[in-house]
PDB file of N, CA and C in Angstrom:
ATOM      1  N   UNK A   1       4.316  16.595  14.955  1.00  0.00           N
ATOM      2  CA  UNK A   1       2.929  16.993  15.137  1.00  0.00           C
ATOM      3  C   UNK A   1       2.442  16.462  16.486  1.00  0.00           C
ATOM      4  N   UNK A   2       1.630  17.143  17.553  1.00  0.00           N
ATOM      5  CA  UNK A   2       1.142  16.773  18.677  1.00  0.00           C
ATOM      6  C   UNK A   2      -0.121  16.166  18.140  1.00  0.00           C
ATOM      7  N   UNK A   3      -0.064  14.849  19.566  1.00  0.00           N
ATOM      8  CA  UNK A   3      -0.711  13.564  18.995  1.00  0.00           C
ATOM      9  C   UNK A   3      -1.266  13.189  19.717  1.00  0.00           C
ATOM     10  N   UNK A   4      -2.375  13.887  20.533  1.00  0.00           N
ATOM     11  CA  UNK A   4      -3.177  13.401  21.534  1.00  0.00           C
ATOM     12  C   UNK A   4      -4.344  12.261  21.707  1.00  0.00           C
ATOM     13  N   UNK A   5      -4.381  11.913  20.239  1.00  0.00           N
ATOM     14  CA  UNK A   5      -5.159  10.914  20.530  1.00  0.00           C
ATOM     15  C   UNK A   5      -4.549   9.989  18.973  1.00  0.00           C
ATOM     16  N   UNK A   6      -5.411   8.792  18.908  1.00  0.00           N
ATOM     17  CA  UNK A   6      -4.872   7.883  18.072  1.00  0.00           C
ATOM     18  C   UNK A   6      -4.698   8.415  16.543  1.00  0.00           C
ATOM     19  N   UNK A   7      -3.766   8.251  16.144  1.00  0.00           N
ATOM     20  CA  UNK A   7      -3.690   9.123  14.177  1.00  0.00           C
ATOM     21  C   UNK A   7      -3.362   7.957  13.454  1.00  0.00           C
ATOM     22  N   UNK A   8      -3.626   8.097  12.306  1.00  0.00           N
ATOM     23  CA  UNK A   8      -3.067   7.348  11.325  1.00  0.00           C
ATOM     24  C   UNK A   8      -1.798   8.516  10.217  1.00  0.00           C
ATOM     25  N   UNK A   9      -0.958   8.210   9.594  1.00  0.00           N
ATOM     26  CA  UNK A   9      -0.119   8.660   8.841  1.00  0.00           C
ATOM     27  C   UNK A   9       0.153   8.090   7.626  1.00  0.00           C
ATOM     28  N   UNK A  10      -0.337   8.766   6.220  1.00  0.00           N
ATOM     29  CA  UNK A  10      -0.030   8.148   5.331  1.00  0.00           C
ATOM     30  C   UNK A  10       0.506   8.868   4.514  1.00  0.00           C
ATOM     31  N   UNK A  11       0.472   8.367   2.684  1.00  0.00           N
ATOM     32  CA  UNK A  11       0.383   8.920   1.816  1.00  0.00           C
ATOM     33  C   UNK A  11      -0.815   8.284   0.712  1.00  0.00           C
ATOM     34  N   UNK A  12      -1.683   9.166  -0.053  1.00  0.00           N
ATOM     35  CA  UNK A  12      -2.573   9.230  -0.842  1.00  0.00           C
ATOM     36  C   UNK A  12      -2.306   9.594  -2.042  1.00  0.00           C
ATOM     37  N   UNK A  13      -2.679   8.804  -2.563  1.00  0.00           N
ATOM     38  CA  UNK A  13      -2.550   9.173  -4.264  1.00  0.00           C
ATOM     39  C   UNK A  13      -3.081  10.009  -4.961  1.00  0.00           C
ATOM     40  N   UNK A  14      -2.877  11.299  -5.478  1.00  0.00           N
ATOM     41  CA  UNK A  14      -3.910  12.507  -5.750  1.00  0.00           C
ATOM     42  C   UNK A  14      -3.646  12.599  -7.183  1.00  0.00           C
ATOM     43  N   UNK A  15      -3.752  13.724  -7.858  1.00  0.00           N
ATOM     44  CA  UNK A  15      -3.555  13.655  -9.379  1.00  0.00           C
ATOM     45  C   UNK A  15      -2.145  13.572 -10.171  1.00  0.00           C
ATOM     46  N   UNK A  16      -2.137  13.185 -11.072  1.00  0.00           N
ATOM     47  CA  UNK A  16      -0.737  13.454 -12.161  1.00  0.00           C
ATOM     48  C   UNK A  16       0.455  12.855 -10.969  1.00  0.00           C
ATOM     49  N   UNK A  17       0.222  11.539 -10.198  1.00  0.00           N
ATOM     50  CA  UNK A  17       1.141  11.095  -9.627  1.00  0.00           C
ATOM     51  C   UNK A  17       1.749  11.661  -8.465  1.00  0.00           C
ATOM     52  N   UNK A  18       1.074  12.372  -7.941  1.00  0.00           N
ATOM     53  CA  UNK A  18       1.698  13.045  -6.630  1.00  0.00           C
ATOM     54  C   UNK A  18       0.866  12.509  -5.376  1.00  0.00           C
ATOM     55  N   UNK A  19       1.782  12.051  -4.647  1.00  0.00           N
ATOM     56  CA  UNK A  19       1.493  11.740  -3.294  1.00  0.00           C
ATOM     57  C   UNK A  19       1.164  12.639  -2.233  1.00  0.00           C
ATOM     58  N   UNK A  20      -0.350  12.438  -1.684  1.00  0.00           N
ATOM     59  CA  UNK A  20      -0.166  13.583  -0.430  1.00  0.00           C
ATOM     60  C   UNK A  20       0.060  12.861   0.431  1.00  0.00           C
ATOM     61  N   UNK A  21       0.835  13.701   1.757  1.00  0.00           N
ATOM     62  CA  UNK A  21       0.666  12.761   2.815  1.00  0.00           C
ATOM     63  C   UNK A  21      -0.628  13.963   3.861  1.00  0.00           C
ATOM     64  N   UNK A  22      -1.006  12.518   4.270  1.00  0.00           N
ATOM     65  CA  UNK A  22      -2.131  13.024   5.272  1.00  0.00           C
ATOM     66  C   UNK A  22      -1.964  12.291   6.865  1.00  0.00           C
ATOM     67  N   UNK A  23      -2.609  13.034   7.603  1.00  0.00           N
ATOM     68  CA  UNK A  23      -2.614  12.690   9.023  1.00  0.00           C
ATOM     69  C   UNK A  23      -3.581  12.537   9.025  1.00  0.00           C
ATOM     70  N   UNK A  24      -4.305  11.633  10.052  1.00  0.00           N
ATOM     71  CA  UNK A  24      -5.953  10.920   9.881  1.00  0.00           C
ATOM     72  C   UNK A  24      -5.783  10.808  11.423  1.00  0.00           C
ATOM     73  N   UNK A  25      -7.476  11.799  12.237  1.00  0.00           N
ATOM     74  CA  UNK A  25      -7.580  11.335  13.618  1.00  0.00           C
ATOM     75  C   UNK A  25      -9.303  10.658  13.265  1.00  0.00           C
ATOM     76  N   UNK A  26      -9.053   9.296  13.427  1.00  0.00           N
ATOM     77  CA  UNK A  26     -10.395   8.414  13.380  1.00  0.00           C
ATOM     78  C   UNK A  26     -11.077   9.224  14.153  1.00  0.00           C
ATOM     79  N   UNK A  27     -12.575   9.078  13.871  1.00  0.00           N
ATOM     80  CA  UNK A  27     -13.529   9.673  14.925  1.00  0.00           C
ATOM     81  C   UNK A  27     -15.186   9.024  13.842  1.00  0.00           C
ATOM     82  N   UNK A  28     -15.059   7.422  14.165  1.00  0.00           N
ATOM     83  CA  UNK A  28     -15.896   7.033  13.732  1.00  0.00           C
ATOM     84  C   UNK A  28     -17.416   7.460  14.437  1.00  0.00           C
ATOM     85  N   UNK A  29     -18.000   7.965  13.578  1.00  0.00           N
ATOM     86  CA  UNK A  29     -19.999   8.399  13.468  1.00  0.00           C
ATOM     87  C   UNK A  29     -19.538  10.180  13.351  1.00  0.00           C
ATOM     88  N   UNK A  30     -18.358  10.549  13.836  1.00  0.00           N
ATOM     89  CA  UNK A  30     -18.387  12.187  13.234  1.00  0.00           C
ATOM     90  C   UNK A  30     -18.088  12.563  11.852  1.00  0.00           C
ATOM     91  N   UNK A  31     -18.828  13.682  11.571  1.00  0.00           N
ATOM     92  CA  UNK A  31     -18.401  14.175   9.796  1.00  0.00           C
ATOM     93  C   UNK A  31     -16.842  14.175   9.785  1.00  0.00           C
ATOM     94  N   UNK A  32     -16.611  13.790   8.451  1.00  0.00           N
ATOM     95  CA  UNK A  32     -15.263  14.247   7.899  1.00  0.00           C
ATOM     96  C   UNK A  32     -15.309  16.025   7.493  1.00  0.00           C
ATOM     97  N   UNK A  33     -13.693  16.215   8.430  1.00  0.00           N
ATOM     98  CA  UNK A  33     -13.312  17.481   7.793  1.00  0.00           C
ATOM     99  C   UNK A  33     -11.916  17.255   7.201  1.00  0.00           C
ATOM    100  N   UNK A  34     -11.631  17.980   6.086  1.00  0.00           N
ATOM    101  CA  UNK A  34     -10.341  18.144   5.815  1.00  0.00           C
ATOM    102  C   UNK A  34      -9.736  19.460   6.450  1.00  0.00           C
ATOM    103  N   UNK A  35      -8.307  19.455   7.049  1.00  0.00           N
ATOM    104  CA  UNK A  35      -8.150  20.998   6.762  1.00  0.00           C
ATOM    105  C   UNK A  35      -6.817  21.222   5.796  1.00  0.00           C
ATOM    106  N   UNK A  36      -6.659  22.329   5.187  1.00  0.00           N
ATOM    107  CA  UNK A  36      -5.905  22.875   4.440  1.00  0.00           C
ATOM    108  C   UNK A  36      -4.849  24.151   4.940  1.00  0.00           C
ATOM    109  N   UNK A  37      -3.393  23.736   4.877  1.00  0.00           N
ATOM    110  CA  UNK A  37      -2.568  24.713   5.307  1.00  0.00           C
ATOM    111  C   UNK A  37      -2.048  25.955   4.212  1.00  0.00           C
ATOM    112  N   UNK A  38      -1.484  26.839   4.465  1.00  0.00           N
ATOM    113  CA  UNK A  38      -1.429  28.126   3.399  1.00  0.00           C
ATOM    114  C   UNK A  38      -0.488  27.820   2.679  1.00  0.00           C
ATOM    115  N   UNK A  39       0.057  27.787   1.539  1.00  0.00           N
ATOM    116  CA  UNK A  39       1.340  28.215   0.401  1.00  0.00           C
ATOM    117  C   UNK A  39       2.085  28.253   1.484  1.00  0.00           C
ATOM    118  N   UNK A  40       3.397  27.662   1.930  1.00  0.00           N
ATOM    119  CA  UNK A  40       4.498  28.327   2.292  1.00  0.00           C
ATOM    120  C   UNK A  40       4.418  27.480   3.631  1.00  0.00           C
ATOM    121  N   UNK A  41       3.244  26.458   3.736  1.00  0.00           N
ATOM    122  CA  UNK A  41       3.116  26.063   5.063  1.00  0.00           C
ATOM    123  C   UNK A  41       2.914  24.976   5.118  1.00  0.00           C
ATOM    124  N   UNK A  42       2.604  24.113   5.986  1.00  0.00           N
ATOM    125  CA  UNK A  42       2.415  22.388   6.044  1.00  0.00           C
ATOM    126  C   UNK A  42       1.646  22.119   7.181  1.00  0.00           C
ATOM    127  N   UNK A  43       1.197  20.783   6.990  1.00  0.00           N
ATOM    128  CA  UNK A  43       0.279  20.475   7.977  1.00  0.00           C
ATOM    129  C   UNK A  43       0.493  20.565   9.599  1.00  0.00           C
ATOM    130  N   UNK A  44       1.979  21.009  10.049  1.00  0.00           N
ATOM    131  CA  UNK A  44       2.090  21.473  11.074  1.00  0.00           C
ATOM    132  C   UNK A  44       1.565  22.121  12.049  1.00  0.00           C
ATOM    133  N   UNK A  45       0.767  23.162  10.568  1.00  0.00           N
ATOM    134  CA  UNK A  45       0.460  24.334  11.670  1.00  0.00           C
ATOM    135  C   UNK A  45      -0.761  23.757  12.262  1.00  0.00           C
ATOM    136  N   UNK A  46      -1.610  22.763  12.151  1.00  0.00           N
ATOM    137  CA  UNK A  46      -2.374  22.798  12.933  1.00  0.00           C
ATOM    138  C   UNK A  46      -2.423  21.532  14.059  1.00  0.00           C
ATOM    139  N   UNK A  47      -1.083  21.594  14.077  1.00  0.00           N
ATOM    140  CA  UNK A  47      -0.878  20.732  15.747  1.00  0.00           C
ATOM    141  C   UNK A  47      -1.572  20.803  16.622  1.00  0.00           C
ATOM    142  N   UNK A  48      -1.897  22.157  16.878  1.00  0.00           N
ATOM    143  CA  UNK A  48      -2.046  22.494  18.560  1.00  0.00           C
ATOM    144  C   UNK A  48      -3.939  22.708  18.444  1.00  0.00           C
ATOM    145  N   UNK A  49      -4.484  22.359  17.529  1.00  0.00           N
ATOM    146  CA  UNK A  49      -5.755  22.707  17.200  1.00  0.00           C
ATOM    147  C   UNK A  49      -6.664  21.192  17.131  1.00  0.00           C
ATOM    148  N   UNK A  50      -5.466  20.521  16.093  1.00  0.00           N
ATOM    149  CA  UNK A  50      -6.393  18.729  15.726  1.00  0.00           C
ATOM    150  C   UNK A  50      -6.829  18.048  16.966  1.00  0.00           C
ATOM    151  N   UNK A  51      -6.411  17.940  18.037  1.00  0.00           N
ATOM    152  CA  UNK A  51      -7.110  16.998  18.800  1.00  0.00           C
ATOM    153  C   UNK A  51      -8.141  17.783  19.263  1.00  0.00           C
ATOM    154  N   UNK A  52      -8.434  19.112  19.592  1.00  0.00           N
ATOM    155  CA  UNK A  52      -9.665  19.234  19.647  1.00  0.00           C
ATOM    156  C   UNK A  52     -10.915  20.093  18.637  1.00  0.00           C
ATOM    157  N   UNK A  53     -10.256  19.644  17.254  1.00  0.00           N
ATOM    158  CA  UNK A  53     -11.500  19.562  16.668  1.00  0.00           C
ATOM    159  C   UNK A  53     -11.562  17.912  16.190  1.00  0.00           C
ATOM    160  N   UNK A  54     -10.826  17.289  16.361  1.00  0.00           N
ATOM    161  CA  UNK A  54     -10.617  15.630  16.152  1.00  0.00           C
ATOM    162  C   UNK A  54     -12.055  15.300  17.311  1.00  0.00           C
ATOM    163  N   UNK A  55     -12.371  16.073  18.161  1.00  0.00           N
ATOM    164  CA  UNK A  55     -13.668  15.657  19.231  1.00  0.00           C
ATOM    165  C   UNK A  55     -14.655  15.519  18.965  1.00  0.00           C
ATOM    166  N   UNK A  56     -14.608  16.327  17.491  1.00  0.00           N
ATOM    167  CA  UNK A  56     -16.493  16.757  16.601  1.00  0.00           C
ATOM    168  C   UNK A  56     -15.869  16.341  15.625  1.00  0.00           C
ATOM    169  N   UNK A  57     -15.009  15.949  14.832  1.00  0.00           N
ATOM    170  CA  UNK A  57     -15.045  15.522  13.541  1.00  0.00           C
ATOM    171  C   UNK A  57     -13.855  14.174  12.904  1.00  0.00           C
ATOM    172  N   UNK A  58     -13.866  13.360  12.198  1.00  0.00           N
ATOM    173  CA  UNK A  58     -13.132  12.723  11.636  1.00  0.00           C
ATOM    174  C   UNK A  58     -12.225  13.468  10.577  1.00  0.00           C
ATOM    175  N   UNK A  59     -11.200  13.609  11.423  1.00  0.00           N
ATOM    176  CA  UNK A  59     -10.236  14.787  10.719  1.00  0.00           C
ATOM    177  C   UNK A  59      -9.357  13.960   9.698  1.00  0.00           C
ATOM    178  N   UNK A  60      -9.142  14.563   8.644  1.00  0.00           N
ATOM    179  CA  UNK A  60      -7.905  14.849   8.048  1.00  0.00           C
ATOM    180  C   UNK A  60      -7.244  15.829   7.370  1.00  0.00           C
ATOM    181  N   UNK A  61      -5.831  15.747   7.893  1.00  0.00           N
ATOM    182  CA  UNK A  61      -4.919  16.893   7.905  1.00  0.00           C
ATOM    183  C   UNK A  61      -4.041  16.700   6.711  1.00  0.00           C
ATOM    184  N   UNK A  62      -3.957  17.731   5.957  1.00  0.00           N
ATOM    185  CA  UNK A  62      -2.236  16.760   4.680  1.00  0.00           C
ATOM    186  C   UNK A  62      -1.645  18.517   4.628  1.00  0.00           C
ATOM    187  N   UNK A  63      -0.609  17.728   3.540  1.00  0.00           N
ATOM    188  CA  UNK A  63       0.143  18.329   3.366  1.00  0.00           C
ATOM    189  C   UNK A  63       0.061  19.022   1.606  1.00  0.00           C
ATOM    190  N   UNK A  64      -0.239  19.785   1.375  1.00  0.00           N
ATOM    191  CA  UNK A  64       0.061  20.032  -0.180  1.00  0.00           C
ATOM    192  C   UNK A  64       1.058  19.450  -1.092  1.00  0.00           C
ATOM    193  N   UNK A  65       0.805  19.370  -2.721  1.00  0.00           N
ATOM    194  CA  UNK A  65       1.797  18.854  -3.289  1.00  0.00           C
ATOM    195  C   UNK A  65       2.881  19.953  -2.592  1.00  0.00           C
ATOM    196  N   UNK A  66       3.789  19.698  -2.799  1.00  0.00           N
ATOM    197  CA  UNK A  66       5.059  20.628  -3.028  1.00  0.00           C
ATOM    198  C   UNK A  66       5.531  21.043  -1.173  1.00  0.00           C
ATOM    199  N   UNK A  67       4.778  20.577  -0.251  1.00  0.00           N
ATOM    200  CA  UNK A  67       5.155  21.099   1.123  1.00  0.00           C
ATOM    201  C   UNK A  67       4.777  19.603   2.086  1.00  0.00           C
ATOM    202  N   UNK A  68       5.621  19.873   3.406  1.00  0.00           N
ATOM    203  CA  UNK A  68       5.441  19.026   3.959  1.00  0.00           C
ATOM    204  C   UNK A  68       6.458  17.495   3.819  1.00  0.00           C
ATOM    205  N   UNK A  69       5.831  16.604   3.778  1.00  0.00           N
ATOM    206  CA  UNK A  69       5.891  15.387   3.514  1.00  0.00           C
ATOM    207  C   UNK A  69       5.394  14.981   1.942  1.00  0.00           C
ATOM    208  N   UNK A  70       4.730  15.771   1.604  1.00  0.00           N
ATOM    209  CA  UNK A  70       3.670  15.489   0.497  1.00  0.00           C
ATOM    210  C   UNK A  70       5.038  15.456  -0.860  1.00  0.00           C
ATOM    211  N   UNK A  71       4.554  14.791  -1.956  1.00  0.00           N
ATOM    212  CA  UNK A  71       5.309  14.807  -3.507  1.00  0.00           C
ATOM    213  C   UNK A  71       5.821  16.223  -3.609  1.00  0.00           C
ATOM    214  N   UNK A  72       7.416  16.521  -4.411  1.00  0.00           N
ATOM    215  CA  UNK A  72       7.313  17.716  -4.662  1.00  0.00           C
ATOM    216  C   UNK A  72       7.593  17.865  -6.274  1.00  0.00           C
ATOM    217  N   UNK A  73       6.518  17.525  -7.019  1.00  0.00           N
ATOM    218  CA  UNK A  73       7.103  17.672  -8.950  1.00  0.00           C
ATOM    219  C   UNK A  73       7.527  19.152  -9.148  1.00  0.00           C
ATOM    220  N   UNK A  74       7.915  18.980 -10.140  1.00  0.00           N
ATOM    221  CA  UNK A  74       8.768  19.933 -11.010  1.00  0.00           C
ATOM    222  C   UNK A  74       7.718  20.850 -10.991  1.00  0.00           C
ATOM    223  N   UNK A  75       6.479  20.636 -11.880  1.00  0.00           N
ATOM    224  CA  UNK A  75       5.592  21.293 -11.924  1.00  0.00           C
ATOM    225  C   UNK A  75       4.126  20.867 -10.918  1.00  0.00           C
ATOM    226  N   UNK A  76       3.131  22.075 -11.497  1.00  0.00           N
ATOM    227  CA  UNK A  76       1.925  21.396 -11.160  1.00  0.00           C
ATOM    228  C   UNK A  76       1.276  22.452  -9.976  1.00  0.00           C
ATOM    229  N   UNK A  77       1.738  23.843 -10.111  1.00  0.00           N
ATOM    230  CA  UNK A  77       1.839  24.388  -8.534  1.00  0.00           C
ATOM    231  C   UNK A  77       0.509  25.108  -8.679  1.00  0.00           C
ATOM    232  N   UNK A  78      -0.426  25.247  -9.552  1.00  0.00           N
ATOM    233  CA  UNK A  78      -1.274  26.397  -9.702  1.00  0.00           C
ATOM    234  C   UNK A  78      -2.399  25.798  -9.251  1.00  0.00           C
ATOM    235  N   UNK A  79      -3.241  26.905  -8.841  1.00  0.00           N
ATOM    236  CA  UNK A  79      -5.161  26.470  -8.182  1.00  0.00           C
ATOM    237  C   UNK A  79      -5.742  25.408  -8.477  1.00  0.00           C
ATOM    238  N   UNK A  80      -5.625  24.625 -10.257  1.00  0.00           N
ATOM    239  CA  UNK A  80      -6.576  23.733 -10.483  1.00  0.00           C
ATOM    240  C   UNK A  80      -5.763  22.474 -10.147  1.00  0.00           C
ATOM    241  N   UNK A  81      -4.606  22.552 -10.096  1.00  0.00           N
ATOM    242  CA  UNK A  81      -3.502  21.699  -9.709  1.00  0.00           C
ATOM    243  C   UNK A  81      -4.095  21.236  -8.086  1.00  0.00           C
ATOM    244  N   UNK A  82      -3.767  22.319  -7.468  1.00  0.00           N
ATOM    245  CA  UNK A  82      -4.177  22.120  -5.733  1.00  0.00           C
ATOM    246  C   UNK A  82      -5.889  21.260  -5.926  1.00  0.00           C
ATOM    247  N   UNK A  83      -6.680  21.535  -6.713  1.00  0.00           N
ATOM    248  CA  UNK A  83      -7.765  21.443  -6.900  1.00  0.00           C
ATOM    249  C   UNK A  83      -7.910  20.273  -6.979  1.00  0.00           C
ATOM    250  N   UNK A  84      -7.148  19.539  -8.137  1.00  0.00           N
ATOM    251  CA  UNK A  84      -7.091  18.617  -8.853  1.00  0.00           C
ATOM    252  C   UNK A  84      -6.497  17.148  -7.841  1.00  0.00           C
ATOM    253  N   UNK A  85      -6.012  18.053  -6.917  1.00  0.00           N
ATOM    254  CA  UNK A  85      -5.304  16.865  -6.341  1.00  0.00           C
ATOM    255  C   UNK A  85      -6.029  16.402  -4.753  1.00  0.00           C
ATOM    256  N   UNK A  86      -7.252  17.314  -4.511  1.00  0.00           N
ATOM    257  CA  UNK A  86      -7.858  17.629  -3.467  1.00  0.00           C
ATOM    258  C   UNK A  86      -9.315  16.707  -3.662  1.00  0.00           C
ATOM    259  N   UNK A  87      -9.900  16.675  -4.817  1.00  0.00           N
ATOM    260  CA  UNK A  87     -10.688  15.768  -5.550  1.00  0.00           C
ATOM    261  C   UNK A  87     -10.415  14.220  -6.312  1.00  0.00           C
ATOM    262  N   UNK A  88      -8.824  13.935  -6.096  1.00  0.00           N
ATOM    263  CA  UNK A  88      -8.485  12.729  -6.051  1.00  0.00           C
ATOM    264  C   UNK A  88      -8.122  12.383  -4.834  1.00  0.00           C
ATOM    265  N   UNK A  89      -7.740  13.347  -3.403  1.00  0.00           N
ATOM    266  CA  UNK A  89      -7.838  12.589  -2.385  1.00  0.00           C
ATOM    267  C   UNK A  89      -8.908  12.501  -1.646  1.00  0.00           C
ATOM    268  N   UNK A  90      -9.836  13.124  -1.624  1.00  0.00           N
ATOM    269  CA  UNK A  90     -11.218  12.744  -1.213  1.00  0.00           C
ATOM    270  C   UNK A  90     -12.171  11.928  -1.606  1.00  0.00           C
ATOM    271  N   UNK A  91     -11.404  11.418  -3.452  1.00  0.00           N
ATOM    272  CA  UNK A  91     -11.918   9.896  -3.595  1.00  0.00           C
ATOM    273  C   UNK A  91     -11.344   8.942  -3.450  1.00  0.00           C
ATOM    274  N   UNK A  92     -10.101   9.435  -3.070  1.00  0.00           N
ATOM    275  CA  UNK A  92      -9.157   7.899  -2.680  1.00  0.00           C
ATOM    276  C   UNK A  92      -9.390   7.664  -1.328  1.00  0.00           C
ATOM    277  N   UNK A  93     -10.040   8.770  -0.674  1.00  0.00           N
ATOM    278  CA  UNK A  93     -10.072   8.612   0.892  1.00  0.00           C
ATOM    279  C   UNK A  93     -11.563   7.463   0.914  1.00  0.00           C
ATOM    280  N   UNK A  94     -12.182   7.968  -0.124  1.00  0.00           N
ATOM    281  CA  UNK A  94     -13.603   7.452   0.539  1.00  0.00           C
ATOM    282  C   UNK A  94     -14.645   8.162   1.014  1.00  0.00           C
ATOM    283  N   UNK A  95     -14.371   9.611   1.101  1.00  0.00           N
ATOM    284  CA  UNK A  95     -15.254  10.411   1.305  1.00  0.00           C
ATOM    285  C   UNK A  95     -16.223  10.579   0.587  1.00  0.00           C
ATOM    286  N   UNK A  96     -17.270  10.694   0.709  1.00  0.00           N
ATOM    287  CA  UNK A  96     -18.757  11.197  -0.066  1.00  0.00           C
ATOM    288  C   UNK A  96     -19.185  12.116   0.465  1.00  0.00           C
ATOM    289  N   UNK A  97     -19.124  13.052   1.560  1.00  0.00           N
ATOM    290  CA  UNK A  97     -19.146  14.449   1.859  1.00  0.00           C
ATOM    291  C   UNK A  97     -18.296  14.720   3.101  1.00  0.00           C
ATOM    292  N   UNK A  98     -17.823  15.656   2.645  1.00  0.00           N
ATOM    293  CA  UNK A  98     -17.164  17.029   3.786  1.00  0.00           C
ATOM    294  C   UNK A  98     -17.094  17.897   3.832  1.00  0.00           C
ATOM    295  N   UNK A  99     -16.260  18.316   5.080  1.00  0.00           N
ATOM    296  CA  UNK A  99     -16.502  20.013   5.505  1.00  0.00           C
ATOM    297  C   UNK A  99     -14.863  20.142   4.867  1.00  0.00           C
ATOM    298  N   UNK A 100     -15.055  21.569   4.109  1.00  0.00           N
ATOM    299  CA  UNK A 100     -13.377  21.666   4.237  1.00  0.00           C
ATOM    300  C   UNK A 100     -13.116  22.895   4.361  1.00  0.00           C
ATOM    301  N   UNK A 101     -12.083  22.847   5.533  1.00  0.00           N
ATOM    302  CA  UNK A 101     -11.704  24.124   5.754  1.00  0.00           C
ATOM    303  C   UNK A 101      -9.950  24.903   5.390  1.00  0.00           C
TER     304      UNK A 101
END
């Protein structure tokens, strides 16, 4: 992933035991955004984009269960699943509001 400015790299604990991993560009006093990559895709694709929306916002980037870096269980692949695991990392993050795109 292109890394133009300082990131953090982790993994987050989301629902039913699955780890996301997320990319974090600090941007302390800007809103948090998350963004979200498609089925079939990973947080890659938005390399060439994060550092400059990392300018207006305290980004974080992950990876879905099942892609990426992120946990891949047996099961767990459907909407409330993605859902489910999107609302345990935005409270494990600490967030109390964001933009998500």
């Amino acid at each position: 992933m292109v890394m133009d400015m300082p990131t953090r790299a982790t993994t987050v604990p989301a629902s039913h035991g699955v780890e996301i991993a997320v990319t974090e560009w600090p941007s302390p006093g800007n809103p948090p955004l998350l963004i979200l990559h498609g089925i079939g895709s990973c947080a890659e694709t938005w390399a060439n984009v994060a550092p400059a929306l990392a300018e207006r916002y305290h980004l974080y980037v992950l990876d879905h269960r099942g892609h990426g870096a992120s946990s891949r269980p047996d099961t767990g692949y459907l909407l409330p699943d993605y859902a489910a695991d999107l609302d345990a990392l935005i409270a494990n993050l600490g967030i109390d509001d964001a933009n998500l795109n």
